[in-house]
PDB file of N, CA and C in Angstrom:
ATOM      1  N   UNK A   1     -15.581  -6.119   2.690  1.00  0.00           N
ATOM      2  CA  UNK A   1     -14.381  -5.524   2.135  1.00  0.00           C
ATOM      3  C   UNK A   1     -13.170  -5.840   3.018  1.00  0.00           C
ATOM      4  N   UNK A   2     -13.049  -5.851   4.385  1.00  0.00           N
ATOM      5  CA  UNK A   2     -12.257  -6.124   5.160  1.00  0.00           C
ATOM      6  C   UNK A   2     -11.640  -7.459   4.992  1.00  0.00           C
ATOM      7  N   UNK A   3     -12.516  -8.558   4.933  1.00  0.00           N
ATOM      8  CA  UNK A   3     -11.463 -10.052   4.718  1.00  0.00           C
ATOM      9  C   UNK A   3     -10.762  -9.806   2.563  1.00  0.00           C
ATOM     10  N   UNK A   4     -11.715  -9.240   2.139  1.00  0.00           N
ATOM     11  CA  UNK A   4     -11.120  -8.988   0.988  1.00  0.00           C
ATOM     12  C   UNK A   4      -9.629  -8.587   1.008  1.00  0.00           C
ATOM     13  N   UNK A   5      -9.640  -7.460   1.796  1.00  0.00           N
ATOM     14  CA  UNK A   5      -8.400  -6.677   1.712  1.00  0.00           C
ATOM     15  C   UNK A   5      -7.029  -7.310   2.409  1.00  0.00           C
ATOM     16  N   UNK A   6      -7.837  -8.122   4.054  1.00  0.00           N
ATOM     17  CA  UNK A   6      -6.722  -8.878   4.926  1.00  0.00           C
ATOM     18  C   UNK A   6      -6.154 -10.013   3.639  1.00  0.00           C
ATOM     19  N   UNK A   7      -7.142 -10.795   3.147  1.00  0.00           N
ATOM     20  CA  UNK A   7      -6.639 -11.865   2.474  1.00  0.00           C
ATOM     21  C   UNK A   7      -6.143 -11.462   0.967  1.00  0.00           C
ATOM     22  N   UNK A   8      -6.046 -10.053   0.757  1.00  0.00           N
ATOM     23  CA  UNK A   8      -4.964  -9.449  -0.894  1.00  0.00           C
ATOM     24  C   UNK A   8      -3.779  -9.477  -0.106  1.00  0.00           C
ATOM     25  N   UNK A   9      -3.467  -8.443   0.902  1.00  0.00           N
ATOM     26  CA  UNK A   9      -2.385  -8.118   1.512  1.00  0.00           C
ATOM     27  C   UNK A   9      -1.859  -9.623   2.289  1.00  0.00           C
ATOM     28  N   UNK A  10      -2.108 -10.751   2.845  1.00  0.00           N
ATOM     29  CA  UNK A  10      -1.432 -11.726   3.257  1.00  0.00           C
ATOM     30  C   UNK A  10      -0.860 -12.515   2.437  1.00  0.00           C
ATOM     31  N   UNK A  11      -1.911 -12.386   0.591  1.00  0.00           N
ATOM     32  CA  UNK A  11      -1.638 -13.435  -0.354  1.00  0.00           C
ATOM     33  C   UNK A  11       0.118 -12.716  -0.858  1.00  0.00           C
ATOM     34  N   UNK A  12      -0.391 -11.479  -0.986  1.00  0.00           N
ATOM     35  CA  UNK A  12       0.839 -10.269  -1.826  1.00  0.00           C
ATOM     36  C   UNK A  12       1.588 -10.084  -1.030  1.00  0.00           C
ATOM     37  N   UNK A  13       1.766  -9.437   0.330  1.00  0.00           N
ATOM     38  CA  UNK A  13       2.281  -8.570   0.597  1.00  0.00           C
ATOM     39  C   UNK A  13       3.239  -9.693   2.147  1.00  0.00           C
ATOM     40  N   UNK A  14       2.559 -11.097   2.682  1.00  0.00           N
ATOM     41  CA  UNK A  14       3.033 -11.585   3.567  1.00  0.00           C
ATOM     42  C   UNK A  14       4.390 -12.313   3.701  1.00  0.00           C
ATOM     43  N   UNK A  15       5.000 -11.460   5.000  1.00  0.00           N
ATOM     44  CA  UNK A  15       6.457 -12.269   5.073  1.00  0.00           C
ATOM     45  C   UNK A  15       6.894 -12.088   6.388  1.00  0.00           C
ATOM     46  N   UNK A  16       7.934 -12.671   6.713  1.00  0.00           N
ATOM     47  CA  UNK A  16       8.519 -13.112   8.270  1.00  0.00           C
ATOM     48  C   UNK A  16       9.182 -11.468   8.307  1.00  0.00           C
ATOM     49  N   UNK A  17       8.961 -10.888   9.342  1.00  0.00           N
ATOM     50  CA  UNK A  17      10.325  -9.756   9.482  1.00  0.00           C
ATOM     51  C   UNK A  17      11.184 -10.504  10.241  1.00  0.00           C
ATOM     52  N   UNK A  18      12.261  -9.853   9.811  1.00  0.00           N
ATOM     53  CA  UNK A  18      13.719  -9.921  10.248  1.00  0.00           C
ATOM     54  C   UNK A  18      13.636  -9.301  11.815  1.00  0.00           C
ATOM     55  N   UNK A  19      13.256  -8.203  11.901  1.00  0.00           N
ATOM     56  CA  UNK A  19      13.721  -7.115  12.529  1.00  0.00           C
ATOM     57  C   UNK A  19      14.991  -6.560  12.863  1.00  0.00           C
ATOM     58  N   UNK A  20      15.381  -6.452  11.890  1.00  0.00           N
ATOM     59  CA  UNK A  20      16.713  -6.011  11.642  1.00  0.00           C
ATOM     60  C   UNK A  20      16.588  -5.035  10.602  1.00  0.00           C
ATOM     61  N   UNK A  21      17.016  -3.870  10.895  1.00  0.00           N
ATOM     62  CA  UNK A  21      16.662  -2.758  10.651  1.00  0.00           C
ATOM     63  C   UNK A  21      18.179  -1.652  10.022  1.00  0.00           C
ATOM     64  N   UNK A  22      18.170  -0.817   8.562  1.00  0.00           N
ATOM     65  CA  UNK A  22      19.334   0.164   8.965  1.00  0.00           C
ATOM     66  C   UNK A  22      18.528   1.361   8.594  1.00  0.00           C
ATOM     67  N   UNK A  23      19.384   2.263   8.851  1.00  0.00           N
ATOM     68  CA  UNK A  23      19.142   3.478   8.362  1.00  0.00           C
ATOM     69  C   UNK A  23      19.479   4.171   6.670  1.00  0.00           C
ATOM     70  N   UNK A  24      18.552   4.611   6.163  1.00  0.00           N
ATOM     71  CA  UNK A  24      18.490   5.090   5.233  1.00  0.00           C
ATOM     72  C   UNK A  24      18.835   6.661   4.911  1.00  0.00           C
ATOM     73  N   UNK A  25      18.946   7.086   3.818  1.00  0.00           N
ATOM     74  CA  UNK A  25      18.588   9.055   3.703  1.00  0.00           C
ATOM     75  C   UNK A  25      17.588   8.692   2.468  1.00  0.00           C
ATOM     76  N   UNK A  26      16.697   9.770   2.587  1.00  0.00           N
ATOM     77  CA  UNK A  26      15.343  10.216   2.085  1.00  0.00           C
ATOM     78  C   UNK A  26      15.619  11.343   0.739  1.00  0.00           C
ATOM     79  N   UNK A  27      15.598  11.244  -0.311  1.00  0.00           N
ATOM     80  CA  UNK A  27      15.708  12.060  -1.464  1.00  0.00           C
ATOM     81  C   UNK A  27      14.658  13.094  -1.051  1.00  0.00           C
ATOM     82  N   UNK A  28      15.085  14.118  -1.113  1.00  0.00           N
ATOM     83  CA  UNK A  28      13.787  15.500  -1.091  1.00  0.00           C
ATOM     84  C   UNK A  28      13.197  15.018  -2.107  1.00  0.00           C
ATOM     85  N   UNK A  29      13.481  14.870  -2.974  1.00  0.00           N
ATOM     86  CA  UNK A  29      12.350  14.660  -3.961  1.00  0.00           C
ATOM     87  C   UNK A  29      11.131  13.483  -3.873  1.00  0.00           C
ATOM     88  N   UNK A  30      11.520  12.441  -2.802  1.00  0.00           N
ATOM     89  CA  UNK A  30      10.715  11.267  -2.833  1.00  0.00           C
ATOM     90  C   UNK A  30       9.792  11.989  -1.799  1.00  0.00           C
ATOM     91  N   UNK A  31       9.908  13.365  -1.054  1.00  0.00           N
ATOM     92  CA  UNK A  31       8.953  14.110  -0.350  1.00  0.00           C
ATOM     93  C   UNK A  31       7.944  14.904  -0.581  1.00  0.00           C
ATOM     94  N   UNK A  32       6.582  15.013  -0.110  1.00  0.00           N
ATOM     95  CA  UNK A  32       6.129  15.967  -0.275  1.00  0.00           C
ATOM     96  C   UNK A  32       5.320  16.748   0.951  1.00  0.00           C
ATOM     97  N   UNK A  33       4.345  17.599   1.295  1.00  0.00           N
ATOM     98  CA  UNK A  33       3.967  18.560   2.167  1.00  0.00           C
ATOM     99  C   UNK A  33       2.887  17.933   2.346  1.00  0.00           C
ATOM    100  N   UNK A  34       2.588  17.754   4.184  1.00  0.00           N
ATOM    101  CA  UNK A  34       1.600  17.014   4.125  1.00  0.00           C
ATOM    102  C   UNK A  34       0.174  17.192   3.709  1.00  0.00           C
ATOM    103  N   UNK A  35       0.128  18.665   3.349  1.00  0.00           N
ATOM    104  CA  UNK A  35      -1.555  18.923   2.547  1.00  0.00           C
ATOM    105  C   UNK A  35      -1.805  18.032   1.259  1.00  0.00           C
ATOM    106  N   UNK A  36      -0.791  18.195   0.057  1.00  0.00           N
ATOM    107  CA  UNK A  36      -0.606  17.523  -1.155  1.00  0.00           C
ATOM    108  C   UNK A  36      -0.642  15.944  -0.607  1.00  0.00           C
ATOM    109  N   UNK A  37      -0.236  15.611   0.862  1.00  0.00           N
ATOM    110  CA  UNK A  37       0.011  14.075   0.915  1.00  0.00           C
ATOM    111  C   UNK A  37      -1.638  14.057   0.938  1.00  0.00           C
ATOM    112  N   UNK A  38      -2.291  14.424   1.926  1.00  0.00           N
ATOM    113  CA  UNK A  38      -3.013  14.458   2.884  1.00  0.00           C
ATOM    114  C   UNK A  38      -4.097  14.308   1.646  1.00  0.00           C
ATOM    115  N   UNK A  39      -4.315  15.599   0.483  1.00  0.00           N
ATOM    116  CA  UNK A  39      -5.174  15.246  -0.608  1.00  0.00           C
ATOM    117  C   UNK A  39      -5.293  14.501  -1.287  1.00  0.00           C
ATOM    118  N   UNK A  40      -4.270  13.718  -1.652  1.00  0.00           N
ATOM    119  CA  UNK A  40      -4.012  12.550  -2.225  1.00  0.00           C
ATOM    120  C   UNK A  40      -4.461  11.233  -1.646  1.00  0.00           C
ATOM    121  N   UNK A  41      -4.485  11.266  -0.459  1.00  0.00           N
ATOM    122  CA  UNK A  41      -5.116   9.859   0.046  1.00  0.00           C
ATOM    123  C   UNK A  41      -6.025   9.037  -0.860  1.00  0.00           C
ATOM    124  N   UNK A  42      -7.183   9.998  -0.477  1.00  0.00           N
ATOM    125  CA  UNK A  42      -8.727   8.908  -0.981  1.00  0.00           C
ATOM    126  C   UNK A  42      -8.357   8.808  -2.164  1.00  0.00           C
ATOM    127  N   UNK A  43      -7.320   9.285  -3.381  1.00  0.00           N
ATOM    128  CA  UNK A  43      -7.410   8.496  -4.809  1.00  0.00           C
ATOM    129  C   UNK A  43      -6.722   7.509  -4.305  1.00  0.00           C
ATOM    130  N   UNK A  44      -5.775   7.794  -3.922  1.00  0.00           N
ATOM    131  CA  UNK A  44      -4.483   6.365  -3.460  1.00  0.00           C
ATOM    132  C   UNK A  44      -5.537   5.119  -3.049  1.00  0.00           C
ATOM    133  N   UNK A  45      -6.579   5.305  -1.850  1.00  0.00           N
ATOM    134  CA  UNK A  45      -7.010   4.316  -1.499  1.00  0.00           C
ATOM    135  C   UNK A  45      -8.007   3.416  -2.545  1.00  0.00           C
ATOM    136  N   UNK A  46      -8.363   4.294  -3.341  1.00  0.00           N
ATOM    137  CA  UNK A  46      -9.491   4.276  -4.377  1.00  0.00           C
ATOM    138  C   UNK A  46      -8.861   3.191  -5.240  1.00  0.00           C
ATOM    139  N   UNK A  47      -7.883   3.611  -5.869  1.00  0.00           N
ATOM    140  CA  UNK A  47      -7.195   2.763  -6.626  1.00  0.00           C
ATOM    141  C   UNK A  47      -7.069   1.480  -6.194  1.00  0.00           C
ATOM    142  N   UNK A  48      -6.637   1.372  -5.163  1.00  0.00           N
ATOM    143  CA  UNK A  48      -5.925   0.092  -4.256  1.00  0.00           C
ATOM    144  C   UNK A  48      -7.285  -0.895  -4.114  1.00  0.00           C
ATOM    145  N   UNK A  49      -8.169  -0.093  -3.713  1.00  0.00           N
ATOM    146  CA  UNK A  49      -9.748  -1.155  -3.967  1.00  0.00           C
ATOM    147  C   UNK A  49      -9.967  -1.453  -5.305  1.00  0.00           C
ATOM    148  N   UNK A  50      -9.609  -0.770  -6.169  1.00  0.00           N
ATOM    149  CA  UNK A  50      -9.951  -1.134  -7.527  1.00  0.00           C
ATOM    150  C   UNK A  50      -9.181  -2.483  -7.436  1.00  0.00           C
ATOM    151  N   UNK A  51      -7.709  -2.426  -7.594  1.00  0.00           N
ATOM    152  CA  UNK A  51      -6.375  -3.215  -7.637  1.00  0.00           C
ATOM    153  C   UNK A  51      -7.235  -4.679  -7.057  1.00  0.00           C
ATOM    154  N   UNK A  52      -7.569  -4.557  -5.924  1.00  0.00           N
ATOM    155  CA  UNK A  52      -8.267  -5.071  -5.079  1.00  0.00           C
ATOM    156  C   UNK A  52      -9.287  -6.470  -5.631  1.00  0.00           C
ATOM    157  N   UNK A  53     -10.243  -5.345  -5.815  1.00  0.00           N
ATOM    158  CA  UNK A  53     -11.430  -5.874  -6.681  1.00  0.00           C
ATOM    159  C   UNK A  53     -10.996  -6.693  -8.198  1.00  0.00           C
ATOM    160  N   UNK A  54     -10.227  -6.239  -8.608  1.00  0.00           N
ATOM    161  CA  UNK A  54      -9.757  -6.913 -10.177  1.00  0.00           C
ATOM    162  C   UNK A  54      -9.130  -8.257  -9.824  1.00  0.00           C
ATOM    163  N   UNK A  55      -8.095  -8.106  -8.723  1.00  0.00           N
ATOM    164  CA  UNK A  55      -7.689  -9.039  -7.963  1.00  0.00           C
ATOM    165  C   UNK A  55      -8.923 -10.594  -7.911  1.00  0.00           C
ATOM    166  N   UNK A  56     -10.015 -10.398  -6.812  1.00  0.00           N
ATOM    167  CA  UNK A  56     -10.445 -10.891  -6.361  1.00  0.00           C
ATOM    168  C   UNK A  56     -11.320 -11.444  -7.581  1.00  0.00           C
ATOM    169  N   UNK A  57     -11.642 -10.368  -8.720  1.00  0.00           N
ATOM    170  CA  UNK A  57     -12.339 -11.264  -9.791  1.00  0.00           C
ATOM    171  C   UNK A  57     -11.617 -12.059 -10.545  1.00  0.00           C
ATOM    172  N   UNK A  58     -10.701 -11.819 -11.033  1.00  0.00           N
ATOM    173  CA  UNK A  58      -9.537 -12.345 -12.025  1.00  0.00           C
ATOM    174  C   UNK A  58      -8.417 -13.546 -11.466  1.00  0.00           C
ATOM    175  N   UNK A  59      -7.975 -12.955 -10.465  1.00  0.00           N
ATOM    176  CA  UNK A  59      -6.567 -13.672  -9.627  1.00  0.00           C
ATOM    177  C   UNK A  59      -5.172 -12.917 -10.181  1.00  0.00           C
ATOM    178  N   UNK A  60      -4.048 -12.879  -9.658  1.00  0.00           N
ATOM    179  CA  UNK A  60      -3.163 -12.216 -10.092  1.00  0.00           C
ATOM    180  C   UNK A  60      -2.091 -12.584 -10.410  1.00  0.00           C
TER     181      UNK A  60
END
């Protein structure tokens, strides 16, 4: 699962940073409490292996 995942995220997700950086403000609403975050994880991750897996059978 591990080279699966390194080689989704390098194909999708890879790029040079800048490092150049600004500051933002955060909508309360794009927030939530970290219990609700905290429960939410394992679907979040769940999904992302699915994403993953469809990926690796199909191509994207």
């Amino acid at each position: 699962m591990d080279t699966l995942v390194k080689g989704f995220i390098r194909e999708k997700y890879g790029f040079i940073p800048t490092l150049e950086f600004e500051d933002r403000n955060i909508k309360d609403d794009l927030l939530m409490p970290w219990q609700q975050l905290s429960d939410s994880i394992p679907g979040r991750i769940n999904k992302q292996i699915e994403r993953i897996r469809r990926y690796a059978d199909i191509g994207e």
